[in-house]
Protein backbone atom coordinates (compact mmCIF):
# COMPACT_ATOMS: atom_id res chain seq x y z
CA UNK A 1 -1.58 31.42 10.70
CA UNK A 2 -0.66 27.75 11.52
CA UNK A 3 -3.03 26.49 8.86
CA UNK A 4 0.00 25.30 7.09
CA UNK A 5 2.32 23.86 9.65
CA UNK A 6 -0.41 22.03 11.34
CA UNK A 7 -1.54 20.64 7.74
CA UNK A 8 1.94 19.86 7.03
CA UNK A 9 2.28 17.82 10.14
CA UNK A 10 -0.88 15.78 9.86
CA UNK A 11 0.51 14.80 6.45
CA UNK A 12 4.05 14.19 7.81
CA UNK A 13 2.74 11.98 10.31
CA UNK A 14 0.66 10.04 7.99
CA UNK A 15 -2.86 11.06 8.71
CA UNK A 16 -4.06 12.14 5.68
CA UNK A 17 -8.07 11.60 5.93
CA UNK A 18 -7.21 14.29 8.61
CA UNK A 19 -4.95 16.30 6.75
CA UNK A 20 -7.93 16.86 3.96
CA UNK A 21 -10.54 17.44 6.04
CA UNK A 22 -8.54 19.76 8.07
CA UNK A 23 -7.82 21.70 5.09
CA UNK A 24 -11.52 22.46 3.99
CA UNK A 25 -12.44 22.86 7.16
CA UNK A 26 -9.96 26.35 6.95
CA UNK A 27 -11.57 27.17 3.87
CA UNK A 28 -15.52 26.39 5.13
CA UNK A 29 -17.96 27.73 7.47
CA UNK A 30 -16.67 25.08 10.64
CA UNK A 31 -15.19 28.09 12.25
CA UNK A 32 -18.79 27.72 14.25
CA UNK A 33 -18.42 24.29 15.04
CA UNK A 34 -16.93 23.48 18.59
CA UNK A 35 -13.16 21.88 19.08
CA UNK A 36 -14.67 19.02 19.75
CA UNK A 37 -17.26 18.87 17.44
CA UNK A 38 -13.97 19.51 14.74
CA UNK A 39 -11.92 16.91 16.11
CA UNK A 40 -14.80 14.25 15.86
CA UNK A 41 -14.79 15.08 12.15
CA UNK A 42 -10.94 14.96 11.98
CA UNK A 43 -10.90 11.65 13.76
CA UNK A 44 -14.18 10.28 11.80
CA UNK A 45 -12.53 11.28 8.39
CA UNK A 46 -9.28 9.71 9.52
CA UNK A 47 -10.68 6.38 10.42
CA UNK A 48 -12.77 6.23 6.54
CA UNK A 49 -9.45 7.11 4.96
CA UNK A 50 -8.02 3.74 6.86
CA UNK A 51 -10.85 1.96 5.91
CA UNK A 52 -10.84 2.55 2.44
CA UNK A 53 -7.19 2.08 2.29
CA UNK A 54 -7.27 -1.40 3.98
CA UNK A 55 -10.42 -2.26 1.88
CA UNK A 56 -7.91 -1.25 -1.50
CA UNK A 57 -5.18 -3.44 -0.30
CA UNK A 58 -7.12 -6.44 0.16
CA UNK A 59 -8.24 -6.20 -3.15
CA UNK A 60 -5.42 -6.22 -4.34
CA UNK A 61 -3.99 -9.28 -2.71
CA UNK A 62 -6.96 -10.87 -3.51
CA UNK A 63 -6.52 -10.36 -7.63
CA UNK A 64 -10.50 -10.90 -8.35
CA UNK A 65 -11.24 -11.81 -11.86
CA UNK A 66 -13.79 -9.55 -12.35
CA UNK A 67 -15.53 -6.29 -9.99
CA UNK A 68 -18.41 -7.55 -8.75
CA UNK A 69 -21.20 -6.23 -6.24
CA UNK A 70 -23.33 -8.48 -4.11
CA UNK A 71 -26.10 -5.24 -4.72
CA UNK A 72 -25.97 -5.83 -8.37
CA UNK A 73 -26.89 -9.52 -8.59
CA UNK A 74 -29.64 -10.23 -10.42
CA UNK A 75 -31.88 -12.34 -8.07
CA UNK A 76 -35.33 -11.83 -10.66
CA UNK A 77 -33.81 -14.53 -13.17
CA UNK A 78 -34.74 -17.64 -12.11
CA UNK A 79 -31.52 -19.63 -11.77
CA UNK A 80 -31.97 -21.20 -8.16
CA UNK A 81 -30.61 -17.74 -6.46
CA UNK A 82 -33.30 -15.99 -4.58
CA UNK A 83 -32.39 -12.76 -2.08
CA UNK A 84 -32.44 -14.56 0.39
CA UNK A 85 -29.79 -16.66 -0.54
CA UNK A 86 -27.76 -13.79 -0.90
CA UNK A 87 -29.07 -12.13 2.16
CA UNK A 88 -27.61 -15.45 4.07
CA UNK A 89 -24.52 -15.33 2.23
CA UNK A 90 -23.55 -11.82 2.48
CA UNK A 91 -23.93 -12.18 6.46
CA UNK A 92 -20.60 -14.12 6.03
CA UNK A 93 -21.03 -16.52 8.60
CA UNK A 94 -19.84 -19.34 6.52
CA UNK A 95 -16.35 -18.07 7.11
CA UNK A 96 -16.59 -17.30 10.47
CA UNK A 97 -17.61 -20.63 10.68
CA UNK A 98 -14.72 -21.57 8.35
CA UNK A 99 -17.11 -23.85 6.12
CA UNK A 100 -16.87 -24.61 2.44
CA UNK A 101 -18.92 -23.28 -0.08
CA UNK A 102 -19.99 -24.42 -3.53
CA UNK A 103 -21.60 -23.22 -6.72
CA UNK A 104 -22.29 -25.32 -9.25
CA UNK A 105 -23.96 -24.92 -12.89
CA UNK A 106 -23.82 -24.75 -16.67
CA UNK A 107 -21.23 -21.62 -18.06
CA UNK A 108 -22.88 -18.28 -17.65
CA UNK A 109 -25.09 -18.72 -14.80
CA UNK A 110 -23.33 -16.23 -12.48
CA UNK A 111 -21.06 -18.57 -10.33
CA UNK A 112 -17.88 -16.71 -10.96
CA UNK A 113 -19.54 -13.26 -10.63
CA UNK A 114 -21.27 -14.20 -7.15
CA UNK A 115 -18.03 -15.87 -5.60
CA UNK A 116 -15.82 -12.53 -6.72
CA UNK A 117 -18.93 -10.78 -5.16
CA UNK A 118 -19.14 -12.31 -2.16
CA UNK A 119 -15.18 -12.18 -2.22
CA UNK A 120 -15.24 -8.47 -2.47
CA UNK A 121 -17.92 -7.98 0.58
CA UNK A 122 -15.44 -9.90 2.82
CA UNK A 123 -12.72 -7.62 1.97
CA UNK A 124 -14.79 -4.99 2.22
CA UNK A 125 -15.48 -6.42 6.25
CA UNK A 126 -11.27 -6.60 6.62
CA UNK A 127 -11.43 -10.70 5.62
CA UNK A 128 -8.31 -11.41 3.80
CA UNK A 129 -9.00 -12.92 0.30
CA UNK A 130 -7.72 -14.35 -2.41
CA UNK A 131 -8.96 -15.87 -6.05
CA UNK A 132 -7.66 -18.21 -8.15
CA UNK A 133 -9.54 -20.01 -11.48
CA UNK A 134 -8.07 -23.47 -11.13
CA UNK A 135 -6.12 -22.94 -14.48
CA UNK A 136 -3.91 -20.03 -12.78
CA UNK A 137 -3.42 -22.19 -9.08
CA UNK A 138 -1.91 -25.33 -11.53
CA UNK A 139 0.45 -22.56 -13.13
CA UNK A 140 1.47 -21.02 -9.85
CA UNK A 141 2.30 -24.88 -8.55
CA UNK A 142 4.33 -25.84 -11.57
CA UNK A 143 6.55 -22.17 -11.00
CA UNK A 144 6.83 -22.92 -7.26
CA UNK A 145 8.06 -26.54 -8.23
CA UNK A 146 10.42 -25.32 -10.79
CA UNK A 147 11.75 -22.69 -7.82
CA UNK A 148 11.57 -25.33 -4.87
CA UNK A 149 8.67 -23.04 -3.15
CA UNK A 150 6.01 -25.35 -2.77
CA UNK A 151 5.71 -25.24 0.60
CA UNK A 152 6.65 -21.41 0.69
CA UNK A 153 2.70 -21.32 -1.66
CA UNK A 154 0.94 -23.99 0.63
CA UNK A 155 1.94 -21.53 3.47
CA UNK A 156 0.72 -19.04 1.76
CA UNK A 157 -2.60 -19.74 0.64
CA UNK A 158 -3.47 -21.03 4.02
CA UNK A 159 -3.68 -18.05 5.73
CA UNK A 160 -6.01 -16.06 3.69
CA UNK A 161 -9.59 -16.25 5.50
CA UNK A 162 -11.37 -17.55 2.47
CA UNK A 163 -9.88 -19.22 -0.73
CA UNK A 164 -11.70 -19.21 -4.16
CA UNK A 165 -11.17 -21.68 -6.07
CA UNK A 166 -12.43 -20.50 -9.86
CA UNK A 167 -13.47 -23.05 -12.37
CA UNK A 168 -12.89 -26.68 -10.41
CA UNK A 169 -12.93 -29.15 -12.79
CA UNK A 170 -12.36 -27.65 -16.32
CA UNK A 171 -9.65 -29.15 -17.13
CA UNK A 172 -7.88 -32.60 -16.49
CA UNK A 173 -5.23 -32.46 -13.90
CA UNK A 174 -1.61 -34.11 -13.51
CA UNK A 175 -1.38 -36.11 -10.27
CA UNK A 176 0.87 -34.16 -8.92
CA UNK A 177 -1.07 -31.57 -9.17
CA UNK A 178 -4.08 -33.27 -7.59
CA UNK A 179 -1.68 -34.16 -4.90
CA UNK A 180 -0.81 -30.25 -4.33
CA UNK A 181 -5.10 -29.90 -4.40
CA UNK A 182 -5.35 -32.07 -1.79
CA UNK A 183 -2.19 -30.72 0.22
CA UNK A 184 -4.04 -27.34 -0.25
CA UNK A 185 -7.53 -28.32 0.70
CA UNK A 186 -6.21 -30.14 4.03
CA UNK A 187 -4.19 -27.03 5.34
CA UNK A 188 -8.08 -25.57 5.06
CA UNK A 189 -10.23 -27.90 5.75
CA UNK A 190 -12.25 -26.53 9.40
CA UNK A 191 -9.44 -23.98 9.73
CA UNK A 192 -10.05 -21.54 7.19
CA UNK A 193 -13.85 -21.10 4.62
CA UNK A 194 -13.07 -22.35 0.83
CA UNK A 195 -15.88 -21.48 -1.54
CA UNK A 196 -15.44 -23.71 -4.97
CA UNK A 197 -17.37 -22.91 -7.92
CA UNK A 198 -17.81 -25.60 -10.85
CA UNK A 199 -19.36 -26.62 -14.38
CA UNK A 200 -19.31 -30.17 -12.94
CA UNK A 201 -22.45 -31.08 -10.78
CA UNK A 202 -21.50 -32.49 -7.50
CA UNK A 203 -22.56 -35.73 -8.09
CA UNK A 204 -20.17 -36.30 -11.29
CA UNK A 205 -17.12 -34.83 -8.63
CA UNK A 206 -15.90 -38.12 -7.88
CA UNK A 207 -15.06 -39.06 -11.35
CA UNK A 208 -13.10 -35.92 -11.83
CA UNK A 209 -9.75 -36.58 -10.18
CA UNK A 210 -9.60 -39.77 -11.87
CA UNK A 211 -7.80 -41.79 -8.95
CA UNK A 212 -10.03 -43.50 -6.20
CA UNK A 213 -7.89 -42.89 -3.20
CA UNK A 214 -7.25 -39.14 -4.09
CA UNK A 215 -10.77 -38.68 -5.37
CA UNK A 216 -12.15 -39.64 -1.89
CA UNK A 217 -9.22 -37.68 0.02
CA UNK A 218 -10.29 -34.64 -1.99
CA UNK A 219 -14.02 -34.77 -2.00
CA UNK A 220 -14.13 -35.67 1.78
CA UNK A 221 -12.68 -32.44 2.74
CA UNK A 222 -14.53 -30.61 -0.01
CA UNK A 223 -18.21 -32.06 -0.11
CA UNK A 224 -19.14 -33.48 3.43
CA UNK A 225 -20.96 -30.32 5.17
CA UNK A 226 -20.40 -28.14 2.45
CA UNK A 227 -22.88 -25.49 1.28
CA UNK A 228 -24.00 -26.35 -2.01
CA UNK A 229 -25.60 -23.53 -4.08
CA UNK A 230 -27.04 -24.95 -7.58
CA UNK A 231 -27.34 -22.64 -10.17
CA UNK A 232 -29.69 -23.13 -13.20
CA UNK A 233 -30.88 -21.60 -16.53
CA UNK A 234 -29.29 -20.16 -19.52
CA UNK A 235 -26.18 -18.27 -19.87
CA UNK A 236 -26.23 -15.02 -18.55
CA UNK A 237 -23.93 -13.64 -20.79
CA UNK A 238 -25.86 -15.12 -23.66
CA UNK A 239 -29.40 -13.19 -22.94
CA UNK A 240 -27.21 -9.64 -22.54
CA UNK A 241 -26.32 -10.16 -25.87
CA UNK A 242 -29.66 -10.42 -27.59
């Protein structure tokens, strides 16, 4: 029989979604099915296995705080997110229109889970991705000072399809750092979607940076056309717990 060698060699050759199916199909009833009815199973298999593989990857670049599901958010709790709000988010067209997005509201409202959610669903549609909270991006630009690889990050960060930026404006920044921000935000800005989520209402933005001229070189790139979700209510987190 040439079960073997021909599983052997679809595994050599790296097709492994065919290599499995192959193999049950030898120990199932497709004896009946057609060659090409076979093959379109082989191939069909093959292609998931790719799929799932690049969806895996991407995940992994992207280093999500949290697994999150754009099917599991709770859209009943009124917090100013309706389904169709997600329905119009989900369709991704902010980044193909490589727009910024940001979600704003008090601590447990859902902003972090719905940006790793909507994260996820891009990678899921072979977007590259990646997440940062702010905290983490200010450690990774004080290492890549220390090793003279600024740029090498800046670089970096700008090719990924969509950047999320966790957690703007929890913490006081160093101007350098808001200098890096800005550098950051530029290589972006109508290149490549951004999607910001914050404790700090929009309106109190400005005041954040704490320097005028880098305040308005910031918030320029980051608020002007932006989509602005506004997220309401109690904590989340807080009514799972009672």
């Amino acid at each position: 029989m040439l079960t073997e060698p021909l599983y052997q060699g679809l595994q050599d050759l790296g097709l492994r979604g065919m290599a499995r199916t192959f193999s049950a199909q030898e120990k199932g009833t497709s004896q009946d099915l057609s060659f090409a009815e076979r093959l379109a199973l082989l191939i069909d298999a093959e292609q998931s296995e790719r799929r799932n593989y690049r969806y895996a990857q991407r995940l992994r670049w992207a280093k999500f705080g949290q697994s999150a599901s754009l099917e599991d958010i709770d859209s009943r709790t009124p917090r100013g997110l309706d389904r169709a709000t997600v329905t119009q988010l989900s369709t991704l067209a902010f980044i193909a229109d490589k727009l910024i997005v940001l979600i704003t509201g008090p601590t447990g409202v859902g902003k972090s889970y719905l940006a790793c959610a909507l994260g996820q669903h891009a990678c899921r549609e072979n977007i590259s991705v990646r997440y940062l909270r702010l905290p983490r991006l200010v450690d990774e630009l004080v290492r890549a000072d220390a090793l003279k690889k600024k740029s090498q990050l800046f670089k970096h960060l700008a090719k990924f399809q969509l950047l999320i930026l966790d957690d703007f404006g929890l913490t006081p920044l160093a101007d350098e750092i808001k200098r890096d921000l800005l550098e950051i935000i530029d290589d972006r800005f109508d290149k490549t979607a951004t999607l910001v989520t914050s404790q700090l209402p929009v309106s109190k933005w400005h005041e954040y940076p704490a320097e005028p001229t880098l305040a308005d070189a910031i918030l320029d790139r980051i608020v002007h056309n932006a989509y602005k979700i506004e997220l309401k209510g109690e904590s989340m987190r807080k009514k799972k717990a009672t």
